[in-house]
C-alpha atoms as a PDB file:
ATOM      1  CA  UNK A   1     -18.046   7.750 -33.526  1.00  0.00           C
ATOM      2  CA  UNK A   2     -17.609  11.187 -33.945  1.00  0.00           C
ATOM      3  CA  UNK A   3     -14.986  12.802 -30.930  1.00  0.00           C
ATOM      4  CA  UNK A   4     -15.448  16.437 -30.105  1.00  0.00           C
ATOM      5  CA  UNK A   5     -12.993  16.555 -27.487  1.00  0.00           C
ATOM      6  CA  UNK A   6     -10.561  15.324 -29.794  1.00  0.00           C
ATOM      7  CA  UNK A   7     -11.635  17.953 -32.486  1.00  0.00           C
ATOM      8  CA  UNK A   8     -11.629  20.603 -30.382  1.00  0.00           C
ATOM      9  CA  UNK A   9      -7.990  19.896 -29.144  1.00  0.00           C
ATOM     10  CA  UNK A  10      -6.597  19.797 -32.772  1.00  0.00           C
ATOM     11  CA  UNK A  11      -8.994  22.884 -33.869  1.00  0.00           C
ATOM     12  CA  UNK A  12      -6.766  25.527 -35.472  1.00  0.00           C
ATOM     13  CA  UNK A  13      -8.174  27.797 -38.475  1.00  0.00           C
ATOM     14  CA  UNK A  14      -6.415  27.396 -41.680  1.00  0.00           C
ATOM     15  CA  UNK A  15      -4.368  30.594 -42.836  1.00  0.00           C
ATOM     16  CA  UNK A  16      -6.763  30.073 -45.903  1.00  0.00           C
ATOM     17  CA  UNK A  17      -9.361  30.788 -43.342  1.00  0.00           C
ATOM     18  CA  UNK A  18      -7.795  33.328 -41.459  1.00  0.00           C
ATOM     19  CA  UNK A  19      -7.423  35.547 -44.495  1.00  0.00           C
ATOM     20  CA  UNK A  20     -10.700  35.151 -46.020  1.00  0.00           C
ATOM     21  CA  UNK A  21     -12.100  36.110 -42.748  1.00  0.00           C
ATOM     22  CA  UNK A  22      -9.611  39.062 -42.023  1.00  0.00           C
ATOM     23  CA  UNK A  23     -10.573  39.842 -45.904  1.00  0.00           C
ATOM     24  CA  UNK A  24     -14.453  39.720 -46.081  1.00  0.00           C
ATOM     25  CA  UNK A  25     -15.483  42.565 -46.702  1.00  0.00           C
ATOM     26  CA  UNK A  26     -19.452  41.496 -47.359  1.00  0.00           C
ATOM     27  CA  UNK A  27     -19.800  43.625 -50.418  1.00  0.00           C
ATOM     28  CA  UNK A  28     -23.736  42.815 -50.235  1.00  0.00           C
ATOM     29  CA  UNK A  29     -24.076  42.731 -46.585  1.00  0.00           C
ATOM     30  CA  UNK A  30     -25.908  40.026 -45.397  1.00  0.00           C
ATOM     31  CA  UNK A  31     -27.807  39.072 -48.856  1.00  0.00           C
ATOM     32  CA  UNK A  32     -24.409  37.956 -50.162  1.00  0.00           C
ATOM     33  CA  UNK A  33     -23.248  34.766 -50.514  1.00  0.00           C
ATOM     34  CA  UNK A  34     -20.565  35.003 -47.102  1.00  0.00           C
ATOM     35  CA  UNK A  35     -17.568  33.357 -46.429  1.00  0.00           C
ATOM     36  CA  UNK A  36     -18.428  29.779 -44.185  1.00  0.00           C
ATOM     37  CA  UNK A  37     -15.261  28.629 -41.981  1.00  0.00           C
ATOM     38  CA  UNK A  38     -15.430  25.109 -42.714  1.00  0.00           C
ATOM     39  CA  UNK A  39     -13.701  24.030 -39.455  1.00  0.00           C
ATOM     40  CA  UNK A  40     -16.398  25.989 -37.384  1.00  0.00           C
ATOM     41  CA  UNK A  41     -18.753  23.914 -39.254  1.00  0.00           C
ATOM     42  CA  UNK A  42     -16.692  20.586 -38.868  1.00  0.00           C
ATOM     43  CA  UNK A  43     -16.987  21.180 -35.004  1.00  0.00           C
ATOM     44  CA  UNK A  44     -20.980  21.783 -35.316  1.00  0.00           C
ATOM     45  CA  UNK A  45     -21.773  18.928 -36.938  1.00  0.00           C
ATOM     46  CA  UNK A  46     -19.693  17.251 -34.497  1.00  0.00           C
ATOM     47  CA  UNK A  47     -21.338  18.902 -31.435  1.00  0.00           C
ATOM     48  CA  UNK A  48     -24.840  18.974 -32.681  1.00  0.00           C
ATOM     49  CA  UNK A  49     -24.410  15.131 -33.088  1.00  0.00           C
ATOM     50  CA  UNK A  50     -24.273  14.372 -29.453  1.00  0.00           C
ATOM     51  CA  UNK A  51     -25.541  15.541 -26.093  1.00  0.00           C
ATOM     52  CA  UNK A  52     -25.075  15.806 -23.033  1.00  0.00           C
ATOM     53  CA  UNK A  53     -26.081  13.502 -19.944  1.00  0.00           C
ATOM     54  CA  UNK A  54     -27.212  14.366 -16.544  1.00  0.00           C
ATOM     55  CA  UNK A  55     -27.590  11.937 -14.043  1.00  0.00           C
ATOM     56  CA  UNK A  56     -28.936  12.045 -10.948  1.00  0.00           C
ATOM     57  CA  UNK A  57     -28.922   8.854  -9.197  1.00  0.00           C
ATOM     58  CA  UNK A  58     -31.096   6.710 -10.951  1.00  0.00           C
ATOM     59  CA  UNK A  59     -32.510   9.121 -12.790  1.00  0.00           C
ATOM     60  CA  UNK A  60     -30.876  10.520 -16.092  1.00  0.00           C
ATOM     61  CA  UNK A  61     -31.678  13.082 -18.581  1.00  0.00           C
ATOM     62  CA  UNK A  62     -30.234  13.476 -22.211  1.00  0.00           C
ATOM     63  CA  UNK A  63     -29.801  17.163 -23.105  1.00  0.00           C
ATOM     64  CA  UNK A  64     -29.016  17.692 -26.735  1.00  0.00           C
ATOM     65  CA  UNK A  65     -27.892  21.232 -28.750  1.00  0.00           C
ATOM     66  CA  UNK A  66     -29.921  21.598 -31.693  1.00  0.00           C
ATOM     67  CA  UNK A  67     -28.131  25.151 -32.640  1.00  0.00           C
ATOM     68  CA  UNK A  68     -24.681  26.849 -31.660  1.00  0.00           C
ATOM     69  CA  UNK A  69     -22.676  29.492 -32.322  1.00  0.00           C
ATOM     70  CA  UNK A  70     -18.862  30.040 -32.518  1.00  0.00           C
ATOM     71  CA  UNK A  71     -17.520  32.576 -30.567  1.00  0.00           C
ATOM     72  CA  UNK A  72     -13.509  33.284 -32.295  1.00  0.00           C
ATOM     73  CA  UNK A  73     -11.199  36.416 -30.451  1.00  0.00           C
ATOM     74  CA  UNK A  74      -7.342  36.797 -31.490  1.00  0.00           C
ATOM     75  CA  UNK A  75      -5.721  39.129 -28.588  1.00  0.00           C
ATOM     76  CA  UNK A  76      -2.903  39.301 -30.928  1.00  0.00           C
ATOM     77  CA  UNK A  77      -2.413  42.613 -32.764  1.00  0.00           C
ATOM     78  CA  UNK A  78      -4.094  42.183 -36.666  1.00  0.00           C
ATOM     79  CA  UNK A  79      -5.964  39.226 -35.302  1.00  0.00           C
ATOM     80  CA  UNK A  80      -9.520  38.615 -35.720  1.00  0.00           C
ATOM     81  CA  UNK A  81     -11.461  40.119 -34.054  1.00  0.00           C
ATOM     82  CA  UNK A  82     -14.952  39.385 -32.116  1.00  0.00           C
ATOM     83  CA  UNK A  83     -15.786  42.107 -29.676  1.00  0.00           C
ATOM     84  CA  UNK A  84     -18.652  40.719 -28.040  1.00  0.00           C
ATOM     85  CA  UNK A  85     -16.487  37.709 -26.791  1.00  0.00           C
ATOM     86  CA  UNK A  86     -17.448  37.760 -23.108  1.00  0.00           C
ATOM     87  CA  UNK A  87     -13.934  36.076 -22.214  1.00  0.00           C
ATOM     88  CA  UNK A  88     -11.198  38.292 -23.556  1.00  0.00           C
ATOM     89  CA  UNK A  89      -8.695  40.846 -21.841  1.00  0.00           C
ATOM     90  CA  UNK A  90     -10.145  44.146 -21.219  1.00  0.00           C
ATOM     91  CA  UNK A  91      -8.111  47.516 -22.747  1.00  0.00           C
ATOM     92  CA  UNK A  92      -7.264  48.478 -19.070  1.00  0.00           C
ATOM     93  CA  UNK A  93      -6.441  45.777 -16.543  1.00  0.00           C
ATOM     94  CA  UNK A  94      -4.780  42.594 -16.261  1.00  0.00           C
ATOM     95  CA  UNK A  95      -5.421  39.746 -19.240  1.00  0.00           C
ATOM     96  CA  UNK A  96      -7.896  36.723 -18.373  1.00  0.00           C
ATOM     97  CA  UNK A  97      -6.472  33.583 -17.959  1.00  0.00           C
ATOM     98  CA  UNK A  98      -6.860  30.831 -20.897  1.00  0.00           C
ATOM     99  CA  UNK A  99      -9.533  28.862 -20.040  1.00  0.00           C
ATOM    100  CA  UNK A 100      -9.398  24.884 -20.492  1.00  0.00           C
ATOM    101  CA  UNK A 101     -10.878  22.623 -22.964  1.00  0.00           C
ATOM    102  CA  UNK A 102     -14.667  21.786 -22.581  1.00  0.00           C
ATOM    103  CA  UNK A 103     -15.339  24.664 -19.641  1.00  0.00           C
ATOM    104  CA  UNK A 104     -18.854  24.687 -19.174  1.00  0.00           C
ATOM    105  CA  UNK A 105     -18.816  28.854 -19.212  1.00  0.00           C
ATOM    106  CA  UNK A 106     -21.919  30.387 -17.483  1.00  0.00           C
ATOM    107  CA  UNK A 107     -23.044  33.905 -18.547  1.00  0.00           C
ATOM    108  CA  UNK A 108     -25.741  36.281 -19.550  1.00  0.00           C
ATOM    109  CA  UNK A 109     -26.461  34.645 -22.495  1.00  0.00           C
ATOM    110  CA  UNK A 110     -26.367  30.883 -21.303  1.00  0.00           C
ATOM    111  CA  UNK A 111     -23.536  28.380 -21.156  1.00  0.00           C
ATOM    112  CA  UNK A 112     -20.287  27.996 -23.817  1.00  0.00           C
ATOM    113  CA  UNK A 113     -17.926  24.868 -24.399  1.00  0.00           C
ATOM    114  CA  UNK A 114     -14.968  26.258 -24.283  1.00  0.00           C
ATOM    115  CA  UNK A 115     -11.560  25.799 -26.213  1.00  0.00           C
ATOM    116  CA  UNK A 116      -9.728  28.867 -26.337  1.00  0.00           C
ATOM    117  CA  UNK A 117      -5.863  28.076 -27.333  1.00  0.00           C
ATOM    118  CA  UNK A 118      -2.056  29.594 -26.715  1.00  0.00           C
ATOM    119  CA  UNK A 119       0.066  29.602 -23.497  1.00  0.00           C
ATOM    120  CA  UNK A 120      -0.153  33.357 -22.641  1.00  0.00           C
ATOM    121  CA  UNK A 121      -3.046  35.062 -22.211  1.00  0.00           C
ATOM    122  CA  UNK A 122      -1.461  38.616 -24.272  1.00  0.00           C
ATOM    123  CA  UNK A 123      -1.839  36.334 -27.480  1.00  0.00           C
ATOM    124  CA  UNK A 124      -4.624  33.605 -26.704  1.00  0.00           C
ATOM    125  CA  UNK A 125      -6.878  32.423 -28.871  1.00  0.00           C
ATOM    126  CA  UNK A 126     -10.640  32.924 -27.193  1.00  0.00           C
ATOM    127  CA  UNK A 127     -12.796  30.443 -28.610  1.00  0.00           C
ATOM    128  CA  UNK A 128     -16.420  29.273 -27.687  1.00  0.00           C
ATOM    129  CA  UNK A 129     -19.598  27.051 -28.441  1.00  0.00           C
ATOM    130  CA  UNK A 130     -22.837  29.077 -27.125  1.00  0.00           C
ATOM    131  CA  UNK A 131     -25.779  26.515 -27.255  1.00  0.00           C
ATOM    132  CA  UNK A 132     -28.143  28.416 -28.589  1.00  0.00           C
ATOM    133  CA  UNK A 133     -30.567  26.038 -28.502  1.00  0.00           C
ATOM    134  CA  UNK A 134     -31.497  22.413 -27.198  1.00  0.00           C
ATOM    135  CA  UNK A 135     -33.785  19.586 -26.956  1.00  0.00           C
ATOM    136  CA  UNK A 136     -34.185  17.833 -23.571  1.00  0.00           C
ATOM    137  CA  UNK A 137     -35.614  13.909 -23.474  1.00  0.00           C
ATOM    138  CA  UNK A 138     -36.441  14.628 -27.658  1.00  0.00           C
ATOM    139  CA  UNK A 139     -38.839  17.232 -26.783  1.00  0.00           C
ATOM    140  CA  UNK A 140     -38.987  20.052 -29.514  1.00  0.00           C
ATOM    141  CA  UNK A 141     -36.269  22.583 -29.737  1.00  0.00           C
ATOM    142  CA  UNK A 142     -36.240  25.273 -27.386  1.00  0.00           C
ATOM    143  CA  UNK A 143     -34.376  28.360 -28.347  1.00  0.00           C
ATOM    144  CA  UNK A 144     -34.435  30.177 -24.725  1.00  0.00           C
ATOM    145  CA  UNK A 145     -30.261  29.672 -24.224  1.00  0.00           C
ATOM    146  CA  UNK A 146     -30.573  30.596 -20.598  1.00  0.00           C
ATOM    147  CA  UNK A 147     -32.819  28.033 -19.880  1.00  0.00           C
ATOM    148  CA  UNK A 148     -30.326  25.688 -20.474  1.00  0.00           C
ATOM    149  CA  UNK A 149     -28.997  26.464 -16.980  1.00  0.00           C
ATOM    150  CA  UNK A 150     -31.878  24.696 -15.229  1.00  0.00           C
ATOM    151  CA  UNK A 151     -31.532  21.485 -17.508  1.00  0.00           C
ATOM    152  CA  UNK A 152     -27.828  21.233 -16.756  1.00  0.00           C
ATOM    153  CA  UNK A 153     -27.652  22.472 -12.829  1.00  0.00           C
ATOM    154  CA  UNK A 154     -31.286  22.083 -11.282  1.00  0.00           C
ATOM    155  CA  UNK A 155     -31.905  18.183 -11.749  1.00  0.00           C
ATOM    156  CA  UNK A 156     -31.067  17.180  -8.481  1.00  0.00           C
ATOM    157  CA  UNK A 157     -30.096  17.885  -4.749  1.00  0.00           C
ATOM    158  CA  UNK A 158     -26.285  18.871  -4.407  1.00  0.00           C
ATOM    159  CA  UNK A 159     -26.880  16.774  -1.247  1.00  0.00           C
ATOM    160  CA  UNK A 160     -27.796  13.425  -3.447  1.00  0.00           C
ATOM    161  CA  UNK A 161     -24.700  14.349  -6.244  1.00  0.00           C
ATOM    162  CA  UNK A 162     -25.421  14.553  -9.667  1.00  0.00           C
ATOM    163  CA  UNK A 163     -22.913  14.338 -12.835  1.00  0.00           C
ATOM    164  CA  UNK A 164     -22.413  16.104 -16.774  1.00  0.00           C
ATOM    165  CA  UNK A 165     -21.366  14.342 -19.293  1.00  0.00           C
ATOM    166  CA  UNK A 166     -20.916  14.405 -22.504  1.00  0.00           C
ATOM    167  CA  UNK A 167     -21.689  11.804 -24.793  1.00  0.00           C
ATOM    168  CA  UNK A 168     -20.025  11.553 -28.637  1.00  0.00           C
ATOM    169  CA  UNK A 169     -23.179  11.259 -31.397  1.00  0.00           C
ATOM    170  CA  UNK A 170     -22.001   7.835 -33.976  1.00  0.00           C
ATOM    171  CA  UNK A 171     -22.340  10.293 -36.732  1.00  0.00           C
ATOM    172  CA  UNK A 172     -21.861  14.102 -38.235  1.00  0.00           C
ATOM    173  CA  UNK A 173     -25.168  15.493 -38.552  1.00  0.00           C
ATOM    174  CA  UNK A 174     -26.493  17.946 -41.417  1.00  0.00           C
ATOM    175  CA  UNK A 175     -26.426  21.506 -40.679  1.00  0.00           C
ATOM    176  CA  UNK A 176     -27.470  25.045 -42.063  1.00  0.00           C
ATOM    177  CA  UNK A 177     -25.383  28.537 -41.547  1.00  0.00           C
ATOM    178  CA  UNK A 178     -27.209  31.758 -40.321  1.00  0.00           C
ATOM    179  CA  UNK A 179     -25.561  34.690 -38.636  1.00  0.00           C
ATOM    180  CA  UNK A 180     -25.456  34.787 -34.754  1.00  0.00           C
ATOM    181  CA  UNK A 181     -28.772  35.987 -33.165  1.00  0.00           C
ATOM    182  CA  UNK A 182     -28.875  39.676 -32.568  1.00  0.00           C
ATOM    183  CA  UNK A 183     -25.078  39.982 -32.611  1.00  0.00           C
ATOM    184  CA  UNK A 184     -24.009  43.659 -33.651  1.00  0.00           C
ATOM    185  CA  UNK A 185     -21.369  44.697 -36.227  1.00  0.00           C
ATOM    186  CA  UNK A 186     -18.769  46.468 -34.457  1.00  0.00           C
ATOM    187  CA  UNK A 187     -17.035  49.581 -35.976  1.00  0.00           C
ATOM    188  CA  UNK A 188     -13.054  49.320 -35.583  1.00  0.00           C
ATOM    189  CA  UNK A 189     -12.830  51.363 -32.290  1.00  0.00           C
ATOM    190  CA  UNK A 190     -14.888  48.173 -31.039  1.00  0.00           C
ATOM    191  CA  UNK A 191     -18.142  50.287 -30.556  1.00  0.00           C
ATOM    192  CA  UNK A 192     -21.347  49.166 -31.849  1.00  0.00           C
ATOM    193  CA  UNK A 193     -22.665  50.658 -34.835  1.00  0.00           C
ATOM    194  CA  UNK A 194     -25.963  52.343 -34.637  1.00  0.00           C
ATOM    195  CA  UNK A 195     -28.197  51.620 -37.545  1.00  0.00           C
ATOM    196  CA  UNK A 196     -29.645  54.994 -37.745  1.00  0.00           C
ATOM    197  CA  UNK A 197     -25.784  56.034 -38.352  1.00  0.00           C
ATOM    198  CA  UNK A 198     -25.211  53.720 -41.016  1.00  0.00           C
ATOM    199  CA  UNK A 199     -27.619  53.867 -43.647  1.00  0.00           C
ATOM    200  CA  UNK A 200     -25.447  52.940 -46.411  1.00  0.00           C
ATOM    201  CA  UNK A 201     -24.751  49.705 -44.752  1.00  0.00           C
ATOM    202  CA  UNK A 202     -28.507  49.187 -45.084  1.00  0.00           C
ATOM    203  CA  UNK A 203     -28.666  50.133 -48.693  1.00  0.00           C
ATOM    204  CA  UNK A 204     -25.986  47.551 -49.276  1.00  0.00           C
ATOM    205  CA  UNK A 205     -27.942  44.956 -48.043  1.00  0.00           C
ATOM    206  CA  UNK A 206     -26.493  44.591 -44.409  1.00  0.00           C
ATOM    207  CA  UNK A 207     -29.887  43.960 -42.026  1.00  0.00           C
ATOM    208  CA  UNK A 208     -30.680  44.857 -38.208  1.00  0.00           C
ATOM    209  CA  UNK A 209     -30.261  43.062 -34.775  1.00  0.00           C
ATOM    210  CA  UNK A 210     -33.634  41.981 -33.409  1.00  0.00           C
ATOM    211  CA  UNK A 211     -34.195  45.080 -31.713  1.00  0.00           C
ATOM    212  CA  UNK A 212     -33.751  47.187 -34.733  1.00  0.00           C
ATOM    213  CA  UNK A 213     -31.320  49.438 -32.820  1.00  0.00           C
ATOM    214  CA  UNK A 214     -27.925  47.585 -34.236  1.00  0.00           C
ATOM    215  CA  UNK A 215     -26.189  46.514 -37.769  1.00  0.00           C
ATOM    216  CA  UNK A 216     -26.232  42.390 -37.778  1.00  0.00           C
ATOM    217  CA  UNK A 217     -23.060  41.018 -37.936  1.00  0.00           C
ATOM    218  CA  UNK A 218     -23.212  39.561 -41.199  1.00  0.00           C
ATOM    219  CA  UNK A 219     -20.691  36.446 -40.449  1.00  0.00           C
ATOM    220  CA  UNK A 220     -22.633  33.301 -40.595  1.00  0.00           C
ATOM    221  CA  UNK A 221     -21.253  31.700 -37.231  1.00  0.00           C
ATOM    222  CA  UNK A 222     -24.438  30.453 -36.123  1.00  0.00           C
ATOM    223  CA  UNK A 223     -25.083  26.286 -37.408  1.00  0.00           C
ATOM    224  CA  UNK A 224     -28.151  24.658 -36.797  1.00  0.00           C
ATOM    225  CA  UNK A 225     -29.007  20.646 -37.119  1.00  0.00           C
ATOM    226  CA  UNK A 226     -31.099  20.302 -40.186  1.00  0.00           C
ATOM    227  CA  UNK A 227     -33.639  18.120 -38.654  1.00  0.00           C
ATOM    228  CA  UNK A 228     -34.623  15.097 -40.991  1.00  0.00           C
END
């Protein structure tokens, strides 16, 4: 059986991995051949094995993720950087605490497993599993993240109890890389960059966010189960 808590207590990117990400410099944008973190994949193959399971009395329901995508921020100076990390310390105020392993994190986008590392939050690692998308009872996919609140938090009374867990898969699953869906590139003052301000970025084969406003970030952090 196949342990994600276990994984994601041991995760820790290889300098290897750390410099080919700091590195990339996606000479052909997205139409390149990019650089795939094999311990981000490692965990996804992990995750998208098993699901979670909601019970409410005698009634249970098996929620599985079909699609995530890693979330990776260094606060340390020359770390890597991810900039639309909801979780990080902001340039003015005081740092975020570190959050603990396998924190269901609620936000705009739907829910993360956390597992953000370090023991002070001025050099943490902030790292995160978005469930992009899921399949409830072995219904087909659904790719609306937020909806995943309902599955997880609206199957029962608070007055009747009801319990998340999450339950290992026996083994790794197949998956494919994609970049993260409609995740911007972000110039190195941390601002977005407009496409209609980087046309050269287009020529070189970088593409656009879904609304067409944005350059894609071209890292392919996004893993989906390759279903058989």
């Amino acid at each position: 059986m196949q342990n994600l808590k276990e994984t994601l207590e041991s995760f820790s990117l290889s300098e290897d991995t750390r410099r080919k990400i700091l590195n990339e410099d996606h000479p052909f944008g997205n139409q390149g051949t990019p650089f795939i973190p094999s311990e981000f994949k490692e965990i996804a193959q992990i995750a998208l094995a098993g699901h979670f399971l909601v019970s409410t009395g005698i009634k249970q329901v098996t929620v599985q993720p079909t699609c995530v995508e890693f979330y990776y921020h260094e606060e340390a100076e020359g770390g890597i950087k991810d900039p639309i990390v909801y979780h990080r310390n902001p340039k003015n105020g005081s740092p975020k605490s570190i959050f603990k392993l396998g924190i269901l994190h609620n936000h705009v986008s739907g829910i993360d497993i956390t597992f953000e590392k370090g023991t002070h939050p001025e050099d943490a690692i902030r790292a995160s599993l978005l469930i992009r998308e899921f399949s409830v009872d072995g219904n087909p996919p659904d790719s609306r993240s937020t909806l995943l609140y309902d599955m997880l938090y609206s199957q029962a009374s608070i007055f009747d109890g009801f319990s998340i867990k999450w339950v290992d898969g026996e083994e790794k699953v197949e998956v494919e890389a994609d970049v993260r869906k409609n995740v911007a590139k972000y110039d190195e003052n941390g601002q977005k960059m407009q496409a209609k301000e980087h046309q050269e970025l287009l020529d070189k084969g970088f593409t656009l966010t879904k609304d067409k406003k944005h350059i894609q970030d071209p890292r392919p952090w996004q893993f989906k189960k390759i279903q058989i």
